[in-house]
C-alpha atoms as a PDB file:
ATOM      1  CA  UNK A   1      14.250   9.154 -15.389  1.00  0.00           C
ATOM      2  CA  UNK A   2      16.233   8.481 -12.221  1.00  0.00           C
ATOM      3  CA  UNK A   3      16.375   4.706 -11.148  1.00  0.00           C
ATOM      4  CA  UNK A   4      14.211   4.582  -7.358  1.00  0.00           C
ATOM      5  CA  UNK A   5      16.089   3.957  -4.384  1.00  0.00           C
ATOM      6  CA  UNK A   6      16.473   0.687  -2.861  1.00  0.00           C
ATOM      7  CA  UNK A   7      17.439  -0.359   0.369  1.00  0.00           C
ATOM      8  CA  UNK A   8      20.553  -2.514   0.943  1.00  0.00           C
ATOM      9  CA  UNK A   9      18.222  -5.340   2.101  1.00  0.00           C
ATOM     10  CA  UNK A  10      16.502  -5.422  -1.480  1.00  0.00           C
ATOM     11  CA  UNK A  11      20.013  -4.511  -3.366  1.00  0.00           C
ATOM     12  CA  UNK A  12      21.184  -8.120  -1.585  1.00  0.00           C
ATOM     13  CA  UNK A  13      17.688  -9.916  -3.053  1.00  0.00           C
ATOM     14  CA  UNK A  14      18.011  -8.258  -6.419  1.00  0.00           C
ATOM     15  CA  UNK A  15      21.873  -8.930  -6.717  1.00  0.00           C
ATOM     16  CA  UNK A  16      20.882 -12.784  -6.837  1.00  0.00           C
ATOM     17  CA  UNK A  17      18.379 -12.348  -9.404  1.00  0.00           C
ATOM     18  CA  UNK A  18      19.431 -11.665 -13.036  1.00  0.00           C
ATOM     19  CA  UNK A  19      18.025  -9.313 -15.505  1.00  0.00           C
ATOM     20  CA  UNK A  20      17.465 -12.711 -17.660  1.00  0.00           C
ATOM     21  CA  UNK A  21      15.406 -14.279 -14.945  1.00  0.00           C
ATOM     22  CA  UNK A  22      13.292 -11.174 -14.430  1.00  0.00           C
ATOM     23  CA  UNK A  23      12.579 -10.693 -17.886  1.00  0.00           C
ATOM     24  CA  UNK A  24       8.805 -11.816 -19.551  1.00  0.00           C
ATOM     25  CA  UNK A  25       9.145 -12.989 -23.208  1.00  0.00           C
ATOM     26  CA  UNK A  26       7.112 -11.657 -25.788  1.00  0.00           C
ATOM     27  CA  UNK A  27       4.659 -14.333 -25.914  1.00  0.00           C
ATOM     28  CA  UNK A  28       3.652 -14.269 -22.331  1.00  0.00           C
ATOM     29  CA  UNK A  29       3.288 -10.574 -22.395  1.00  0.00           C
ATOM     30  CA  UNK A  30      -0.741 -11.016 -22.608  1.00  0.00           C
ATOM     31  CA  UNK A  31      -1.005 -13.102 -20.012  1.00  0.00           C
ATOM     32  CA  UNK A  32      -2.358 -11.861 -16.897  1.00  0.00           C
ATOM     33  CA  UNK A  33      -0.034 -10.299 -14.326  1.00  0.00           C
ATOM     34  CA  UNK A  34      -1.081 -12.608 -11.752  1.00  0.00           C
ATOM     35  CA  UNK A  35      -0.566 -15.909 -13.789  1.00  0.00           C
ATOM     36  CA  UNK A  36       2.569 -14.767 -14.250  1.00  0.00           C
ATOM     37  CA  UNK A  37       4.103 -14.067 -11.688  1.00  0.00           C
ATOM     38  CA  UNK A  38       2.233 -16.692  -9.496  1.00  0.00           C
ATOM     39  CA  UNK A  39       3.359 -19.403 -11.963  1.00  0.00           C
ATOM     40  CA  UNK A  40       6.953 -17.776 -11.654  1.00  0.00           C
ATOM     41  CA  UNK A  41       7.073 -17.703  -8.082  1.00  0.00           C
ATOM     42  CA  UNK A  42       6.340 -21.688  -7.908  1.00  0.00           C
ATOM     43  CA  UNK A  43       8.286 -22.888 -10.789  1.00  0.00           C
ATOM     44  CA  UNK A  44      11.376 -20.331 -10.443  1.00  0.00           C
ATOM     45  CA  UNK A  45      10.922 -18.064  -7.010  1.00  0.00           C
ATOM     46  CA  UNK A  46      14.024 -15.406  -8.146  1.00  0.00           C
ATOM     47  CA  UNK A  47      12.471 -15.337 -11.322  1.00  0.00           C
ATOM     48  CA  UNK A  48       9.399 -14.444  -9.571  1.00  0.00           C
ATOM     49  CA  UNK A  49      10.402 -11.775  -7.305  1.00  0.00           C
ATOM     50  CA  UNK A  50      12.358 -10.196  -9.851  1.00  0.00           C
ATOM     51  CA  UNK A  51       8.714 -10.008 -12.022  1.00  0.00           C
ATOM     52  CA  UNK A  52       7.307  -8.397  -8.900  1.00  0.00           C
ATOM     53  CA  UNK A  53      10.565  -5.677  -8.247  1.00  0.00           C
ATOM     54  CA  UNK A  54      10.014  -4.675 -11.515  1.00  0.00           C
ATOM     55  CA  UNK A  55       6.031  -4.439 -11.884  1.00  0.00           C
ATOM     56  CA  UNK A  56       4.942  -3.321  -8.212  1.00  0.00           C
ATOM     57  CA  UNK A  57       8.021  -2.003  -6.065  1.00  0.00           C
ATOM     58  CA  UNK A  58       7.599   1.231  -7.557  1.00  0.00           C
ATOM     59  CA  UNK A  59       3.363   1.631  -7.181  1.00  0.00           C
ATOM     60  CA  UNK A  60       4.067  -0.288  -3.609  1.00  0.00           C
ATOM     61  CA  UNK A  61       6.574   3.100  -2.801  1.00  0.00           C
ATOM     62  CA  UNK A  62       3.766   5.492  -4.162  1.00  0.00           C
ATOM     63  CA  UNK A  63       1.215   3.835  -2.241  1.00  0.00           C
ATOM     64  CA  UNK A  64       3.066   3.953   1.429  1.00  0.00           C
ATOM     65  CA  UNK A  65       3.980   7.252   1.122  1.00  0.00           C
ATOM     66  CA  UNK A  66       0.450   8.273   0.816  1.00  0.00           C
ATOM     67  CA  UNK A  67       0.455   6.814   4.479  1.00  0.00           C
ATOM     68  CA  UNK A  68       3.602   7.560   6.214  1.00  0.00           C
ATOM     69  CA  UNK A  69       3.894  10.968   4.290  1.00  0.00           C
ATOM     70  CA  UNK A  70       7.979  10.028   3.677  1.00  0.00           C
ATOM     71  CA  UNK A  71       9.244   8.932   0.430  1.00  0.00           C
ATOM     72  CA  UNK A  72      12.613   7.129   2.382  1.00  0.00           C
ATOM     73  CA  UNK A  73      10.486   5.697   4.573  1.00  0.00           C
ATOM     74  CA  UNK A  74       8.013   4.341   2.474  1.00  0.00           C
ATOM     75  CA  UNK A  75      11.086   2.857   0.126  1.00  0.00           C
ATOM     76  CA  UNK A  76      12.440   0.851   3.661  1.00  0.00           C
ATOM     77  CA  UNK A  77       8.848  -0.335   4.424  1.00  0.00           C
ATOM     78  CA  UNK A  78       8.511  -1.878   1.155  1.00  0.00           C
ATOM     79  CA  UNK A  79      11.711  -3.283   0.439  1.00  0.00           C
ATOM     80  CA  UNK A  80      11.677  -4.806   3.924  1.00  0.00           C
ATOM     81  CA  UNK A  81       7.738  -6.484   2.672  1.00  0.00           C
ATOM     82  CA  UNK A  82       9.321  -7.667   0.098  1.00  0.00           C
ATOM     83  CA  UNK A  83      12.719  -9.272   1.190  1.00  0.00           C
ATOM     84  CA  UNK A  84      10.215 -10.868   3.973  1.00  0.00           C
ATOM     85  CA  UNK A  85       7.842 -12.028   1.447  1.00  0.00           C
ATOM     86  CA  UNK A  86      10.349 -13.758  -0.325  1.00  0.00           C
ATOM     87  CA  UNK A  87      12.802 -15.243   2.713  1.00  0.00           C
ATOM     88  CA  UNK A  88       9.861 -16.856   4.289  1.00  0.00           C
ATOM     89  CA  UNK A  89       8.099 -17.894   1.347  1.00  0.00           C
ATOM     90  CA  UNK A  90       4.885 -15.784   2.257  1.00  0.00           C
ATOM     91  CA  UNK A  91       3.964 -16.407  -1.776  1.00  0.00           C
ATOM     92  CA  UNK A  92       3.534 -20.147  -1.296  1.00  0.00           C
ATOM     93  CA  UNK A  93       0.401 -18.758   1.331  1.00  0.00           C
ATOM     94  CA  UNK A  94      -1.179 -16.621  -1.155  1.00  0.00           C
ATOM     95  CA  UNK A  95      -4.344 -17.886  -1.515  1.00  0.00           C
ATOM     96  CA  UNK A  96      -5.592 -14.493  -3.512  1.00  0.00           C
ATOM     97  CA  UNK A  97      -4.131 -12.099  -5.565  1.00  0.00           C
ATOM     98  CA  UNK A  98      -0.517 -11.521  -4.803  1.00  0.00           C
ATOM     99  CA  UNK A  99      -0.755  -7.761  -5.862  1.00  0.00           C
ATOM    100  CA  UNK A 100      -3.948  -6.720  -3.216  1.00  0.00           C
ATOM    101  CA  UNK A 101      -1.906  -8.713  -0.572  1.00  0.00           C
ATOM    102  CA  UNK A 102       1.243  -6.636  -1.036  1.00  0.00           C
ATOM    103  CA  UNK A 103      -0.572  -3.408  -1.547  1.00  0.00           C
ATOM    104  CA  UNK A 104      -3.154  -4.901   1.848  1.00  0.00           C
ATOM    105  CA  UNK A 105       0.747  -5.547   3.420  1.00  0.00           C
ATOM    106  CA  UNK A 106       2.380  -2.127   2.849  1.00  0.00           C
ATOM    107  CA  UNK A 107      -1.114  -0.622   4.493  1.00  0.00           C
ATOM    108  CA  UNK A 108      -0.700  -2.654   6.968  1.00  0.00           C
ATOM    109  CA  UNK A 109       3.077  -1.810   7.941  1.00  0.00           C
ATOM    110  CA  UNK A 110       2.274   1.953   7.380  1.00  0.00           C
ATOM    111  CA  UNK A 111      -0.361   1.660   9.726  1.00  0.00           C
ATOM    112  CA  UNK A 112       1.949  -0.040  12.143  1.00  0.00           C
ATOM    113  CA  UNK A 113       4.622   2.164  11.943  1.00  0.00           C
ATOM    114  CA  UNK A 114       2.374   5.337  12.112  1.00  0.00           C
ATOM    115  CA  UNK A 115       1.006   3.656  15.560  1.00  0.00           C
ATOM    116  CA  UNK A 116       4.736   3.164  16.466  1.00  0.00           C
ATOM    117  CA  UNK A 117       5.969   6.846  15.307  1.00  0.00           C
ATOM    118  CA  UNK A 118       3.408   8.508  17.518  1.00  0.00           C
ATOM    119  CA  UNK A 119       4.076   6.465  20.502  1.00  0.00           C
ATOM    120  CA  UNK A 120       8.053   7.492  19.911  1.00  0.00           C
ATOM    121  CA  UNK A 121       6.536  11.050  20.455  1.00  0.00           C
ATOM    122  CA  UNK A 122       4.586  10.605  22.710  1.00  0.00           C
ATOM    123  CA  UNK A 123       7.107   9.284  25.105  1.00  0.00           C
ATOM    124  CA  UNK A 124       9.884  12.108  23.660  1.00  0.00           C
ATOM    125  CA  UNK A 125       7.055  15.176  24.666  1.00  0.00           C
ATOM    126  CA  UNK A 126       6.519  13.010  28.081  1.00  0.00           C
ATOM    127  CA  UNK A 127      10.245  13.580  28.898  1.00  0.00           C
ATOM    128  CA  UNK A 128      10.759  16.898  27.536  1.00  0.00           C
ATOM    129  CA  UNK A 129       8.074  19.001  28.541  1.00  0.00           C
ATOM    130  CA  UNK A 130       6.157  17.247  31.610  1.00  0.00           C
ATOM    131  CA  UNK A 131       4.472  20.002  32.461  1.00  0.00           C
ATOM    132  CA  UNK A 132       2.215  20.496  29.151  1.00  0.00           C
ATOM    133  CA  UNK A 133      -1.257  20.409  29.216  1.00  0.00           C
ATOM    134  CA  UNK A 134      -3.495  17.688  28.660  1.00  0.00           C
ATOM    135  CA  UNK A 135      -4.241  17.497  24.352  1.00  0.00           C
ATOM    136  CA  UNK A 136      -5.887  15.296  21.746  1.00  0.00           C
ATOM    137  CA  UNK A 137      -2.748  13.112  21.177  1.00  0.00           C
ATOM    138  CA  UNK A 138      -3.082  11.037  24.028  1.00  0.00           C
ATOM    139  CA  UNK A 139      -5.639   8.881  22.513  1.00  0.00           C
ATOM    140  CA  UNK A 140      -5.091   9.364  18.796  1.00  0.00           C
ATOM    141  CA  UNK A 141      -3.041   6.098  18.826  1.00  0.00           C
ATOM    142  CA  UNK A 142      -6.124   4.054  19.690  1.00  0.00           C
ATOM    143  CA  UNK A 143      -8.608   6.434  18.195  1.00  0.00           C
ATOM    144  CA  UNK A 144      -6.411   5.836  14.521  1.00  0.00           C
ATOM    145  CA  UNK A 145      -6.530   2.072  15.172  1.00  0.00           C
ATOM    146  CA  UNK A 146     -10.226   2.392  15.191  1.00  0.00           C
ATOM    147  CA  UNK A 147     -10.273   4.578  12.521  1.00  0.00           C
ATOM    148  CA  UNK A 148      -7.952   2.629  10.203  1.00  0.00           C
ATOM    149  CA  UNK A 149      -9.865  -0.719  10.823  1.00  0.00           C
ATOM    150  CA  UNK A 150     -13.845   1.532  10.084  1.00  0.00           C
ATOM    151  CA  UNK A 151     -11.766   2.797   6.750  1.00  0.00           C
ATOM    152  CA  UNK A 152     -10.798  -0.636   5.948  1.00  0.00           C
ATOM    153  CA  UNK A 153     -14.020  -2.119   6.441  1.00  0.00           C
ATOM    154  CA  UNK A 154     -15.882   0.812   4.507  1.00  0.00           C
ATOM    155  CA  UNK A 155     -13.497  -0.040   1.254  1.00  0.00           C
ATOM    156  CA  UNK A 156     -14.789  -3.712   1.936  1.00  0.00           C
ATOM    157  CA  UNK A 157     -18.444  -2.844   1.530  1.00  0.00           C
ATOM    158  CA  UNK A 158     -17.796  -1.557  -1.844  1.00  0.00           C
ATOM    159  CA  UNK A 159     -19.208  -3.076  -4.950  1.00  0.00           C
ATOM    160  CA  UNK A 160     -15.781  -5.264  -6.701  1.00  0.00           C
ATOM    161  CA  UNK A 161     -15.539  -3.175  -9.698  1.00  0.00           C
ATOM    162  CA  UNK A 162     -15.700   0.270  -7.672  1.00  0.00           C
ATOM    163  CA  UNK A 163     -13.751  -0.969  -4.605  1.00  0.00           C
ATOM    164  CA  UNK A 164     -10.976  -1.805  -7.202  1.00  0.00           C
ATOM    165  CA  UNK A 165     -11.792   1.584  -8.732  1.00  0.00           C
ATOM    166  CA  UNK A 166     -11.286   3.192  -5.989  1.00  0.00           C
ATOM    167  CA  UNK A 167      -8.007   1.725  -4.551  1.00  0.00           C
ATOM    168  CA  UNK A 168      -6.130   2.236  -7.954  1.00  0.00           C
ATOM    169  CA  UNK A 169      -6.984   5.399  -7.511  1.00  0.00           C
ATOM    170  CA  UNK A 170      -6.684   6.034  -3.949  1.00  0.00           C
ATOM    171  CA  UNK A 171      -4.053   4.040  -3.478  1.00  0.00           C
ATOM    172  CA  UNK A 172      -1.837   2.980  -6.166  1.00  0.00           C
ATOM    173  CA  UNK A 173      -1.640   6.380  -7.520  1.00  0.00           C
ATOM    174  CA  UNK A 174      -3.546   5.364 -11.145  1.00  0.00           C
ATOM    175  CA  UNK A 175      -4.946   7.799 -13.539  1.00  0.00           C
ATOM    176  CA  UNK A 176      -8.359   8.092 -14.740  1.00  0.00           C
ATOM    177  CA  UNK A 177      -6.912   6.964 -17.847  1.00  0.00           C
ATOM    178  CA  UNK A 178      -4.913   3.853 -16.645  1.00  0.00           C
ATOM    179  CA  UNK A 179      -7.914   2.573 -15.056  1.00  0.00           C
ATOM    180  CA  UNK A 180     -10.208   2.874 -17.898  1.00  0.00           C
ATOM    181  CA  UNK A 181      -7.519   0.662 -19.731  1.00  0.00           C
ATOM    182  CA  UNK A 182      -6.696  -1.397 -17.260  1.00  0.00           C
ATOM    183  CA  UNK A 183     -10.854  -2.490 -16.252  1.00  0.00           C
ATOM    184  CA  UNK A 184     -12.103  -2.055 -19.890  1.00  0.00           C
ATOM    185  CA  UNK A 185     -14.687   0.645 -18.728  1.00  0.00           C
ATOM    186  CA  UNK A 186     -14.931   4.269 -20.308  1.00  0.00           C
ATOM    187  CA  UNK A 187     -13.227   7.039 -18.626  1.00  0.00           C
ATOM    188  CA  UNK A 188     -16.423   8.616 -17.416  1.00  0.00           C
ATOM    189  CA  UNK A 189     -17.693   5.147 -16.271  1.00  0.00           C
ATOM    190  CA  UNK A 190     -15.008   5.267 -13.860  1.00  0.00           C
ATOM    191  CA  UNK A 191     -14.910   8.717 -12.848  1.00  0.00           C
ATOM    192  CA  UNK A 192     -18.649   8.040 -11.940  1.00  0.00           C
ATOM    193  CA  UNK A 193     -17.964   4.819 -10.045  1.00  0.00           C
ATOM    194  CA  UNK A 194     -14.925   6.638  -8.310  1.00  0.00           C
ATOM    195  CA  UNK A 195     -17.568   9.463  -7.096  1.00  0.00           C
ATOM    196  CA  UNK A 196     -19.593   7.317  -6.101  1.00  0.00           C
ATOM    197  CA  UNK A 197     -17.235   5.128  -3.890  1.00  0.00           C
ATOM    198  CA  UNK A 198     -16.527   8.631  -2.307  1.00  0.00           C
ATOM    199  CA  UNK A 199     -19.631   8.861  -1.426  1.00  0.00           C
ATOM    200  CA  UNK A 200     -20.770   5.727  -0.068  1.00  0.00           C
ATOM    201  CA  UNK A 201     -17.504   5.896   2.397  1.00  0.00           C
ATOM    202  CA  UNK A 202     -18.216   9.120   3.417  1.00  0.00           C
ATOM    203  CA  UNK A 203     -21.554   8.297   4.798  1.00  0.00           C
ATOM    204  CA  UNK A 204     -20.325   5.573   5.794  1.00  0.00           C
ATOM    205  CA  UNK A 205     -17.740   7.370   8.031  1.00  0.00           C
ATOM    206  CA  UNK A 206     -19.751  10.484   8.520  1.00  0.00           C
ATOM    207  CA  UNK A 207     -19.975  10.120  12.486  1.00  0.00           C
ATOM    208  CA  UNK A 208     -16.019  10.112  12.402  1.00  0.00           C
ATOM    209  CA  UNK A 209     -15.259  12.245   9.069  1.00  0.00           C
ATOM    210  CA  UNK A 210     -13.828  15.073  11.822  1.00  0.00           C
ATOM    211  CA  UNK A 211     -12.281  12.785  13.628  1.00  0.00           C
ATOM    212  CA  UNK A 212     -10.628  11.007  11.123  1.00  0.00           C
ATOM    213  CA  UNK A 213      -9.401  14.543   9.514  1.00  0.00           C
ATOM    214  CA  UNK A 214      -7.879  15.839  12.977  1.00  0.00           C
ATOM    215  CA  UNK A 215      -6.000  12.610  13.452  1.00  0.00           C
ATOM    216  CA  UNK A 216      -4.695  12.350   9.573  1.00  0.00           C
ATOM    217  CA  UNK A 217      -3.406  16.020  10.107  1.00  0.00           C
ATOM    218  CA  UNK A 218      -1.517  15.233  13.426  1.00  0.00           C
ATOM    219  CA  UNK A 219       0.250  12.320  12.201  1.00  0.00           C
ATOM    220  CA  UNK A 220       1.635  14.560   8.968  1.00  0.00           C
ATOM    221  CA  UNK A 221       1.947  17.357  10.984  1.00  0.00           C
END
């Protein structure tokens, strides 16, 4: 299995952090995640960051390309999250868990650099063809911010357990099987608590379920 690309940004981070440092010993290995690597970010910060390359940079990647539809570009966005998290000592201001704030962070930067992207075209169809009739796009950049931020708050209203469900599935690529291991719940519990979270945002989103379709496919387009 080929090794993922890193940026040269990450490559500098990593080169400073040995494979010794990064490694978890065999009786820590049932410890939770989150422990861990908190309690390695204080005590030993490279230590720390090398925990997180190694557990999240590749689910991070698979969860920003689901946004910005680019596998190079979802590889920059998080290796730039998480050479900032580390040079400014975001970790220290963690006051949840550090894996829904990187995986809240790379939505965040997809978002932004969606909003960004179709402003760049915007202004490039401005000064190529001025004479094109009035469409949709002018207002999708606003109209996505909105959207983005209804999404966001829909996931919120979620029950724990099926909001979870439903962003390791949605979002960090998980399989029906992984999450059933990973909660402790049957895999039909959690197909049912996925549907279900379907559901509820749906309705929740019905007035803008077109809208939010028509925007999604212009941004991939």
């Amino acid at each position: 299995m080929p090794e993922p690309k890193i940026s040269i940004s990450s490559k500098r981070l990593l080169s400073s952090i040995s494979l010794e440092e990064a490694k978890v010993s065999h009786s820590t290995e049932m410890m939770n995640d989150e422990q861990l690597i908190s309690h390695a970010l204080k005590e030993d910060p490279k230590k720390g960051m090398g925990m997180i390359f190694q557990r999240y940079y590749q689910p991070l990647c698979s969860h920003a390309v689901r946004f910005v539809g680019s596998k190079e570009v979802a590889q920059d966005l998080v290796s730039d999250l998480l050479v900032h998290f580390y040079d400014q000592k975001l970790y220290l201001k963690v006051n949840t868990s550090i894996r829904s704030y990187l995986f809240q962070s790379v939505r965040n930067r997809g978002y932004n650099y969606l909003k960004h992207d179709l402003a760049r075209k915007g202004e490039l169809s401005l000064a190529t063809e001025p004479r094109i009739p009035e469409t949709y796009e002018p207002d999708s950049i606003t109209e996505y911010e909105e959207l983005y931020q209804d999404f966001e708050k829909a996931i919120e209203t979620l029950p724990g357990q099926r909001r979870k469900i439903y962003l390791l599935f949605q979002f960090e690529g998980k399989t029906m099987k992984e999450i059933s291991t990973e909660i402790g719940l049957s895999i039909r519990t959690v197909e049912t608590q996925l549907y279900r979270s379907k559901i509820t945002i749906r309705q929740l989103l019905r007035d803008k379920w077109l809208l939010w379709l028509i925007t999604f496919t212009q941004l991939f387009n």
